[in-house]
C-alpha atoms as a PDB file:
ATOM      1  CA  UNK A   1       0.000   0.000   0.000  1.00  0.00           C
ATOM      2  CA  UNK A   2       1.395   3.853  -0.820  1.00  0.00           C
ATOM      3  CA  UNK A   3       2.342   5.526   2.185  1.00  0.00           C
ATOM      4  CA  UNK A   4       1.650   9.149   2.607  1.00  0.00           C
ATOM      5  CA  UNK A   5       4.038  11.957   4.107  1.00  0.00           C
ATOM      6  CA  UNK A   6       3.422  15.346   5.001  1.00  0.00           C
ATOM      7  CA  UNK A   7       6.548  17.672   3.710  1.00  0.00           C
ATOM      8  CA  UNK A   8       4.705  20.809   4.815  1.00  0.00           C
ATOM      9  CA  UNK A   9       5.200  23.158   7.427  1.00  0.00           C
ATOM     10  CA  UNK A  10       2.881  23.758  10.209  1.00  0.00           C
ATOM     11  CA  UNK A  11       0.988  27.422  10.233  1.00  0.00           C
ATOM     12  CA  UNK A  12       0.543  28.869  13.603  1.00  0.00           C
ATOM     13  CA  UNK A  13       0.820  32.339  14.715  1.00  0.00           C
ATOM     14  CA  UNK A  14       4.801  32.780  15.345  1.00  0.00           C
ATOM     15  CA  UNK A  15       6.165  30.667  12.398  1.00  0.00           C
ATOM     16  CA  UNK A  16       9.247  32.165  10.639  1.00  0.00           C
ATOM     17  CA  UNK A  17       8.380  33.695   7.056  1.00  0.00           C
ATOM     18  CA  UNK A  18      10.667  35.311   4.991  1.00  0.00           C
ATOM     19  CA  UNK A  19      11.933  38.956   6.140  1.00  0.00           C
ATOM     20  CA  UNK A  20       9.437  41.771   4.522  1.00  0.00           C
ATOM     21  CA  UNK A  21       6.906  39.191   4.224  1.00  0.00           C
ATOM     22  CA  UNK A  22       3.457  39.449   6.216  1.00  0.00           C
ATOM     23  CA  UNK A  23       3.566  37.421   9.398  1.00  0.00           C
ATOM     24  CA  UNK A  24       1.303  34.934  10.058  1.00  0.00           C
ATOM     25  CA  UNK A  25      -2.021  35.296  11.911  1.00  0.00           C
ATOM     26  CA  UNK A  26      -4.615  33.244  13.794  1.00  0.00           C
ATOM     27  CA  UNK A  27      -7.585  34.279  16.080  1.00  0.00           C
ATOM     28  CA  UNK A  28     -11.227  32.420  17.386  1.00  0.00           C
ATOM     29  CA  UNK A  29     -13.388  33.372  14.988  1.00  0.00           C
ATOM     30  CA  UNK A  30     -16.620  31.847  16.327  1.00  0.00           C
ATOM     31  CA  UNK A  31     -16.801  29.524  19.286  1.00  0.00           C
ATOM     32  CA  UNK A  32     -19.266  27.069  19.963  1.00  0.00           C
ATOM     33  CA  UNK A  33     -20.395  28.944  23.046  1.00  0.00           C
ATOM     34  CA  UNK A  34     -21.247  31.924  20.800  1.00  0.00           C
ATOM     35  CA  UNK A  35     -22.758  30.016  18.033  1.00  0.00           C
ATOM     36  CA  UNK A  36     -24.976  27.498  20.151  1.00  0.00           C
ATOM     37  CA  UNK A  37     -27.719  29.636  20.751  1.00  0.00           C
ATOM     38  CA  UNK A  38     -28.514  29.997  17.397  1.00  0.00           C
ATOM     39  CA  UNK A  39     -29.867  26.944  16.944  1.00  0.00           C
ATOM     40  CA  UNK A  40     -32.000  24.065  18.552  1.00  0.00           C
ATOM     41  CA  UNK A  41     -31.050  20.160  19.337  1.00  0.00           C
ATOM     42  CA  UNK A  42     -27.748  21.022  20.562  1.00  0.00           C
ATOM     43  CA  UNK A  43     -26.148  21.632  17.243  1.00  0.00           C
ATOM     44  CA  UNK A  44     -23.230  24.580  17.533  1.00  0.00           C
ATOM     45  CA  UNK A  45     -19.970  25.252  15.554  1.00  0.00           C
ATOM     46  CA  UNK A  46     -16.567  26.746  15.687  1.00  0.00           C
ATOM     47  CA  UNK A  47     -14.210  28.324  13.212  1.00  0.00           C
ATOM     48  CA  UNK A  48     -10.739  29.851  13.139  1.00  0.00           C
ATOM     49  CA  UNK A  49      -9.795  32.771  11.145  1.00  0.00           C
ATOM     50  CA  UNK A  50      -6.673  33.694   9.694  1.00  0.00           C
ATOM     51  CA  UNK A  51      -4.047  35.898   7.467  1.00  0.00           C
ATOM     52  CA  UNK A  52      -1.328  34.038   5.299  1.00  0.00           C
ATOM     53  CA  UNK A  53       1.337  35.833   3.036  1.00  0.00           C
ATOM     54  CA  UNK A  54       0.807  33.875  -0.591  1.00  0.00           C
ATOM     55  CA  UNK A  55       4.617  33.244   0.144  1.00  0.00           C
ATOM     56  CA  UNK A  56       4.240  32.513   4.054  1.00  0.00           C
ATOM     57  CA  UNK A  57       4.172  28.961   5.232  1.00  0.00           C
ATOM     58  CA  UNK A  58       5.107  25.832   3.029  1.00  0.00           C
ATOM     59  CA  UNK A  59       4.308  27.525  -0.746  1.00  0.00           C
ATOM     60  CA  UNK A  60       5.171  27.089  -4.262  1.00  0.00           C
ATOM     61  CA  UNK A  61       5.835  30.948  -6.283  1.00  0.00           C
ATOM     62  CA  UNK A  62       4.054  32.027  -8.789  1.00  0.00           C
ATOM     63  CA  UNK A  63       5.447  33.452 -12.145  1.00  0.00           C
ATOM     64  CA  UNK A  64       4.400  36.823 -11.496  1.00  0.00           C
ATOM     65  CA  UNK A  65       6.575  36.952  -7.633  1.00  0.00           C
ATOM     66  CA  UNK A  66       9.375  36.166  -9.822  1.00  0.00           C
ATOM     67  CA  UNK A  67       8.597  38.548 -13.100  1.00  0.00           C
ATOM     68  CA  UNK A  68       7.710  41.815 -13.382  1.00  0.00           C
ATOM     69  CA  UNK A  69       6.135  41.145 -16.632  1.00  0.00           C
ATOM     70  CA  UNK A  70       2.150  41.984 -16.469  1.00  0.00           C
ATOM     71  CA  UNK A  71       1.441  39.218 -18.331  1.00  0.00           C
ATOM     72  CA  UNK A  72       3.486  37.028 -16.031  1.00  0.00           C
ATOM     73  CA  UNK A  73       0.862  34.246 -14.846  1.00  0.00           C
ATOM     74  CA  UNK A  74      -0.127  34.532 -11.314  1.00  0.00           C
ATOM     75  CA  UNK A  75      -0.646  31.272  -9.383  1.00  0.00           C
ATOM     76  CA  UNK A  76      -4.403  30.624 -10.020  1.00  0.00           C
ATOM     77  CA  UNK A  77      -3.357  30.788 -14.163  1.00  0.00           C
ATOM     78  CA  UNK A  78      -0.366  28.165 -13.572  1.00  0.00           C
ATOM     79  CA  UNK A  79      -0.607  24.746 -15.226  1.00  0.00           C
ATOM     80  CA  UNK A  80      -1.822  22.262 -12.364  1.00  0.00           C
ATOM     81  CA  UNK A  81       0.825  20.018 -14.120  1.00  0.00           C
ATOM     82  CA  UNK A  82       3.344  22.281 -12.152  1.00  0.00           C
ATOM     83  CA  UNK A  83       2.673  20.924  -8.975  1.00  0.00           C
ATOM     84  CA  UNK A  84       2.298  16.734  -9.537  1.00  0.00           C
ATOM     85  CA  UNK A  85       4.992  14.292 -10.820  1.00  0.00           C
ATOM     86  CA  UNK A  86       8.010  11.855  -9.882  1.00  0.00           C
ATOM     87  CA  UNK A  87      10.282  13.278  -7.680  1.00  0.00           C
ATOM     88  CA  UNK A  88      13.370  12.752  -6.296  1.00  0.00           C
ATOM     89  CA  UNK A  89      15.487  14.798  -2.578  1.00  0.00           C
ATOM     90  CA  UNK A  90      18.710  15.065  -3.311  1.00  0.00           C
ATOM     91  CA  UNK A  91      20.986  15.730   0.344  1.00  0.00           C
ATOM     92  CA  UNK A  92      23.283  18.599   0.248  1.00  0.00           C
ATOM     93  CA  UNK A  93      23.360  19.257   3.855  1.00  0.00           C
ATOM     94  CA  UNK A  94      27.262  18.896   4.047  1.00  0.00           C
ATOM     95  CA  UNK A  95      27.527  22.608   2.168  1.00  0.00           C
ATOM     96  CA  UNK A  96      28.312  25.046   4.754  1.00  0.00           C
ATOM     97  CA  UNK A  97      25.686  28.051   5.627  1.00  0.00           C
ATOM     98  CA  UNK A  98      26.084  31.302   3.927  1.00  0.00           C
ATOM     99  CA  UNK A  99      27.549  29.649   0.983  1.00  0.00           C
ATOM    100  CA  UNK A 100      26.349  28.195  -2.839  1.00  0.00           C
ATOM    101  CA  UNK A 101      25.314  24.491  -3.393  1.00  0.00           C
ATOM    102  CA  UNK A 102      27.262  23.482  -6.532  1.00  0.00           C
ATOM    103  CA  UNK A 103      26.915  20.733  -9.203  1.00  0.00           C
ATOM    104  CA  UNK A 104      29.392  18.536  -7.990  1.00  0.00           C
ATOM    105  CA  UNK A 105      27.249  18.524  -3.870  1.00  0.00           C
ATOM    106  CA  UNK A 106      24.380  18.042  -5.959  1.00  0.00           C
ATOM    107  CA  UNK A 107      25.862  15.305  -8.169  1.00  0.00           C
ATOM    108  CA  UNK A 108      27.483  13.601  -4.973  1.00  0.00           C
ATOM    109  CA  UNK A 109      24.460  13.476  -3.049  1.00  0.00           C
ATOM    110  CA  UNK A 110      22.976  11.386  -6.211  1.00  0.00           C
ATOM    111  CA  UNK A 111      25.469   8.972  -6.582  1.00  0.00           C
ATOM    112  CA  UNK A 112      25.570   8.669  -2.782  1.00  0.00           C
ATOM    113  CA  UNK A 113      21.711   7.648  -2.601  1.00  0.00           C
ATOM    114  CA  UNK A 114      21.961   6.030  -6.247  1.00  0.00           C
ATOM    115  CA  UNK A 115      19.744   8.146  -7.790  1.00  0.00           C
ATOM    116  CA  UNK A 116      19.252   9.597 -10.972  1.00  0.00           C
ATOM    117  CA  UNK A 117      17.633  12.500 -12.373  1.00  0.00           C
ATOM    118  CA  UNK A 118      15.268  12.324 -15.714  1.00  0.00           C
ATOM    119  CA  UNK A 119      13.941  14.894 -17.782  1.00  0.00           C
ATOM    120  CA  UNK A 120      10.829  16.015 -16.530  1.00  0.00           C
ATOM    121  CA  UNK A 121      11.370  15.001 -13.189  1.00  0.00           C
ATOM    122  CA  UNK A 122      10.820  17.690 -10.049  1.00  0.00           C
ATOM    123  CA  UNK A 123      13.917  17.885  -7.478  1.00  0.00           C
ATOM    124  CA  UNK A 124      13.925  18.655  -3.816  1.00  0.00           C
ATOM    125  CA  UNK A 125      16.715  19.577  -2.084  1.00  0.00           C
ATOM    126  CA  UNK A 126      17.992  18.468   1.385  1.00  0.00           C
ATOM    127  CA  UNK A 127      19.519  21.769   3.325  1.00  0.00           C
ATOM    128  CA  UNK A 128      18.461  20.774   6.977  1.00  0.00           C
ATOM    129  CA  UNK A 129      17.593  24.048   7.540  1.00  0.00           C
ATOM    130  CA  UNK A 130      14.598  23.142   9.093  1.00  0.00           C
ATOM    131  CA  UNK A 131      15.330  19.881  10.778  1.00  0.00           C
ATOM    132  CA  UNK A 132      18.368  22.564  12.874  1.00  0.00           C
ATOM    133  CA  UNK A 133      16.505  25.626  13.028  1.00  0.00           C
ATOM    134  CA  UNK A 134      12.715  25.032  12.835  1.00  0.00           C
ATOM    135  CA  UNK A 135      10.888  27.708  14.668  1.00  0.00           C
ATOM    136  CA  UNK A 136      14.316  29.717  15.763  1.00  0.00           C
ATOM    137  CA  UNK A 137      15.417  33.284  14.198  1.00  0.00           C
ATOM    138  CA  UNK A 138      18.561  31.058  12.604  1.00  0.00           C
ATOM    139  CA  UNK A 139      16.180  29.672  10.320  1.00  0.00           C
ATOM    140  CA  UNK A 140      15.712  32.794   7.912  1.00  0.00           C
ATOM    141  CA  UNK A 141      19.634  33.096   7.090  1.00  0.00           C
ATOM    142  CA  UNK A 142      21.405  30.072   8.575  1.00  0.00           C
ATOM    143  CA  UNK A 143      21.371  27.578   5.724  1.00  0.00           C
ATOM    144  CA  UNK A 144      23.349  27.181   2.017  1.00  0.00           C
ATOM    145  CA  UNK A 145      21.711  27.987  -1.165  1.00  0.00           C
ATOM    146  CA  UNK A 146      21.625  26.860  -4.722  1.00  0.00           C
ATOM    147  CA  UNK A 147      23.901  28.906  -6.764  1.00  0.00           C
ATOM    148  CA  UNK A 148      24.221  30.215 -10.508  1.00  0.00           C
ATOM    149  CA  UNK A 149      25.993  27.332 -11.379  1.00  0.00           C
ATOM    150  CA  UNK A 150      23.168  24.914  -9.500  1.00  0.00           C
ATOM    151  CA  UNK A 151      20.844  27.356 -11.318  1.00  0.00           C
ATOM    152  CA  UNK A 152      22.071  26.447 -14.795  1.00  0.00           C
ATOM    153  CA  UNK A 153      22.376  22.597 -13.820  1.00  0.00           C
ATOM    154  CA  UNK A 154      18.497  22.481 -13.109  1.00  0.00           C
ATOM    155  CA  UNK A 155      17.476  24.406 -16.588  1.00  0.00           C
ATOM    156  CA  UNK A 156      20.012  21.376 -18.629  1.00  0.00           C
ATOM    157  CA  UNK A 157      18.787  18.830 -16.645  1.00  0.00           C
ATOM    158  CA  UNK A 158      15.319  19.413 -17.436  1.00  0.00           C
ATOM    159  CA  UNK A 159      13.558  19.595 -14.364  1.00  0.00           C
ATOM    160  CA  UNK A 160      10.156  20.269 -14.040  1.00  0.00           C
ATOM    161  CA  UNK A 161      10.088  22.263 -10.200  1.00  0.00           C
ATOM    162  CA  UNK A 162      12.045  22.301  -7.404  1.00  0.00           C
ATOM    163  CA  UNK A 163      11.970  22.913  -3.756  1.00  0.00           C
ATOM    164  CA  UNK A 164      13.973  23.676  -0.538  1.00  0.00           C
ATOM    165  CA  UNK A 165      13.546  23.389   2.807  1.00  0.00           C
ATOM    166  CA  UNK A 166      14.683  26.797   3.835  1.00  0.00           C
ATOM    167  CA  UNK A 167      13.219  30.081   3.094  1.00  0.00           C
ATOM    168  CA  UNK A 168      14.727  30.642  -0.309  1.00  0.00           C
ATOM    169  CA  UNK A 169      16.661  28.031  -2.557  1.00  0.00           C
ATOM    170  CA  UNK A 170      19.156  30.700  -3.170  1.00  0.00           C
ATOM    171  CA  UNK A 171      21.945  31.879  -0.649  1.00  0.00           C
ATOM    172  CA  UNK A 172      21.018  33.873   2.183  1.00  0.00           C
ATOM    173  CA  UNK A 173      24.185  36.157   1.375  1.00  0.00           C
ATOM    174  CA  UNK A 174      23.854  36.910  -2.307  1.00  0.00           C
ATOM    175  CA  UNK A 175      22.360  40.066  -3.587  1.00  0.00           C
ATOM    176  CA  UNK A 176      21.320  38.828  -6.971  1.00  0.00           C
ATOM    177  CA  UNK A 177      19.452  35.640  -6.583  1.00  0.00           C
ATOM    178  CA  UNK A 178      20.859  33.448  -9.338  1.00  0.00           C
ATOM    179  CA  UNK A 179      17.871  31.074  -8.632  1.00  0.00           C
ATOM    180  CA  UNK A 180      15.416  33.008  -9.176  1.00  0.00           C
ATOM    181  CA  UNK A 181      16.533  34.782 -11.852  1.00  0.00           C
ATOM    182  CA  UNK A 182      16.905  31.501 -13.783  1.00  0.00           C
ATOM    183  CA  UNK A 183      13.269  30.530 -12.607  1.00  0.00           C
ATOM    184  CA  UNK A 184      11.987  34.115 -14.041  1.00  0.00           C
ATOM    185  CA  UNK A 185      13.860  33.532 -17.331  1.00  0.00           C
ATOM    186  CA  UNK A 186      12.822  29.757 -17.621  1.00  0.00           C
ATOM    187  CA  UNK A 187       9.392  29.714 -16.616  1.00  0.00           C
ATOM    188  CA  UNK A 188      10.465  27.094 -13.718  1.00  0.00           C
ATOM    189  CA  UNK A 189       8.679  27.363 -10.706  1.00  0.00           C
ATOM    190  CA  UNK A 190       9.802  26.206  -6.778  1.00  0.00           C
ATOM    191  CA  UNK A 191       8.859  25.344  -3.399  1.00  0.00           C
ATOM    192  CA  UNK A 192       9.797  26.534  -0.170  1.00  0.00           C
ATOM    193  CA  UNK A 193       9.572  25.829   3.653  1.00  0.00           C
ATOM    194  CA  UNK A 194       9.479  22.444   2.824  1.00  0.00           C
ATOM    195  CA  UNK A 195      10.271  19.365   5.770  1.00  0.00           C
ATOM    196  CA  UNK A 196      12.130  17.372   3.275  1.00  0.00           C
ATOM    197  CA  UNK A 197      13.593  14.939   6.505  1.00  0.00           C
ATOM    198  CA  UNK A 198      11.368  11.988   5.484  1.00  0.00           C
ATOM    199  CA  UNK A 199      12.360  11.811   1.475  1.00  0.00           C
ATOM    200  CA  UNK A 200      16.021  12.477   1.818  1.00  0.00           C
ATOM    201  CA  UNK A 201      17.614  10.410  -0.884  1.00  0.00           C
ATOM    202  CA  UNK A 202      14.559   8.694  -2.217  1.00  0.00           C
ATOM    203  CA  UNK A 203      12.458   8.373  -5.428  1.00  0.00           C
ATOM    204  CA  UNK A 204       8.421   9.423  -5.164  1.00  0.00           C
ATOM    205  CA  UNK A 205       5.023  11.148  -6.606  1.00  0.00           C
ATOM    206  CA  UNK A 206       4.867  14.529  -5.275  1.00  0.00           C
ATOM    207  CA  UNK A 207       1.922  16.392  -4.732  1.00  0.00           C
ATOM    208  CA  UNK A 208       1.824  20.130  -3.803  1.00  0.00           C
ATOM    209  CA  UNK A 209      -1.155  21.998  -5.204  1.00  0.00           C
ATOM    210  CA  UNK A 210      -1.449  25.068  -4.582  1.00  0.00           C
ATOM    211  CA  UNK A 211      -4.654  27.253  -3.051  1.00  0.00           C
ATOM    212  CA  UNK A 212      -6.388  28.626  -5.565  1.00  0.00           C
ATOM    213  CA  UNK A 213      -6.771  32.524  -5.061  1.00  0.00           C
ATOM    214  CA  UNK A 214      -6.993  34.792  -8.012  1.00  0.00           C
ATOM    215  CA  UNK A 215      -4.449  37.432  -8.489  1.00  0.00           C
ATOM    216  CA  UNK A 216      -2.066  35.766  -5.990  1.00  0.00           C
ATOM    217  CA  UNK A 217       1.769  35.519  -6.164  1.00  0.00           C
ATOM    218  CA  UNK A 218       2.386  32.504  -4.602  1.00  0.00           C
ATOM    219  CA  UNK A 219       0.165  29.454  -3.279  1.00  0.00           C
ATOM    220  CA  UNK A 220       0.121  27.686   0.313  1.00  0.00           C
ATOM    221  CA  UNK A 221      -0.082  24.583  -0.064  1.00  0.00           C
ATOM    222  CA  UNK A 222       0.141  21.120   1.683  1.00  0.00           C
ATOM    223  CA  UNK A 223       2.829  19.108  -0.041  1.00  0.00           C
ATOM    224  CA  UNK A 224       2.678  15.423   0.213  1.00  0.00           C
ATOM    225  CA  UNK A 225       5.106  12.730  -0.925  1.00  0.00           C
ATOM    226  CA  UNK A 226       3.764   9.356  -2.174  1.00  0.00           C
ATOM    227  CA  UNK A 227       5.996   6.407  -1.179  1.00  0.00           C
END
């Protein structure tokens, strides 16, 4: 039988989002004490409101965070394609923080696990970032992150998406974002704030669709891996 695993973040009120990005927000909306005496037999309900950044919690971007293009898709006009397919995790955890993930960490970390990458496949990469720092301010700039090089490895190896478990796939220390650069020129999209810990150097059907929401430049979403 397929086993299912939960790579997303939980949401709660002081979960670490990226700096400049709206923090998240929770509050009792209705209770069933208020709600109760609105109707007979015993029959009440509850609900919980809150405010998300489209590039909060676990999330894949949309073309239009990363292009300045009007006509730039926003998530709600993205292929549903995108966020569905074979996947492998890749671990590069062994790069030091503050600096780039190259081809040959990437490359290592396949022949380690004995994996392989084919065309059309979507890639997830093992940082740790969130397995050290989960819930601590070290999480939004103590990790390593793909670099140009890495950048220009995805786009010839033909990869569909690709995610990190950190706040950004590039490096916390670089002023140009390689990464997302090449994902603005390429059309390729990514995940972040995933909890990869599970998947690390493994082969499996992702799943990560996005919420729907019209205008939006990025999508929450609760990313599953099918073993």
């Amino acid at each position: 039988m397929p086993r299912l695993i939960d790579l997303s973040q939980p949401i709660y009120e002081e979960m670490k989002v990226y700096p400049g990005h709206l923090k998240t927000v929770t509050f009792q909306h209705a209770t069933h004490e208020e709600t109760a005496p609105r109707f007979e037999g015993g029959f009440s309900f509850q609900t919980l409101g809150f405010m998300l950044n489209d590039n909060g919690p676990t999330h894949v971007d949309s073309f239009s965070h990363l292009d300045p293009d009007p006509s730039a898709p926003t998530i709600d006009q993205m292929s549903l394609d995108l966020f569905y397919g074979t996947a492998i995790c890749v671990d590069v955890s062994q790069v030091p923080e503050e600096t780039d993930i190259m081809p040959s960490h990437i490359e290592a970390g396949l022949e380690k696990a004995g994996l392989e990458v084919r065309e059309g496949d979507m890639c997830f990469f093992y940082t740790a970032t969130y397995d050290r720092y989960a819930g601590k301010k070290e999480y939004l700039s103590n990790f390593a992150g793909l670099g140009a090089e890495a950048a220009e490895w995805i786009v010839e190896k033909g990869i569909k998406t690709f995610g990190v478990d950190s706040p950004t796939p590039d490096n916390p220390i670089s002023k140009t974002y390689p990464i997302h650069m090449m994902c603005r020129r390429e059309h390729i999209t990514h995940y972040e704030n995933l909890v990869l810990t599970e998947v690390v150097g493994t082969r499996f059907t992702f799943v990560g669709f996005p919420l729907k929401v019209i205008g939006a430049h990025g999508g929450p979403t609760r990313a599953v891996a099918i073993v």
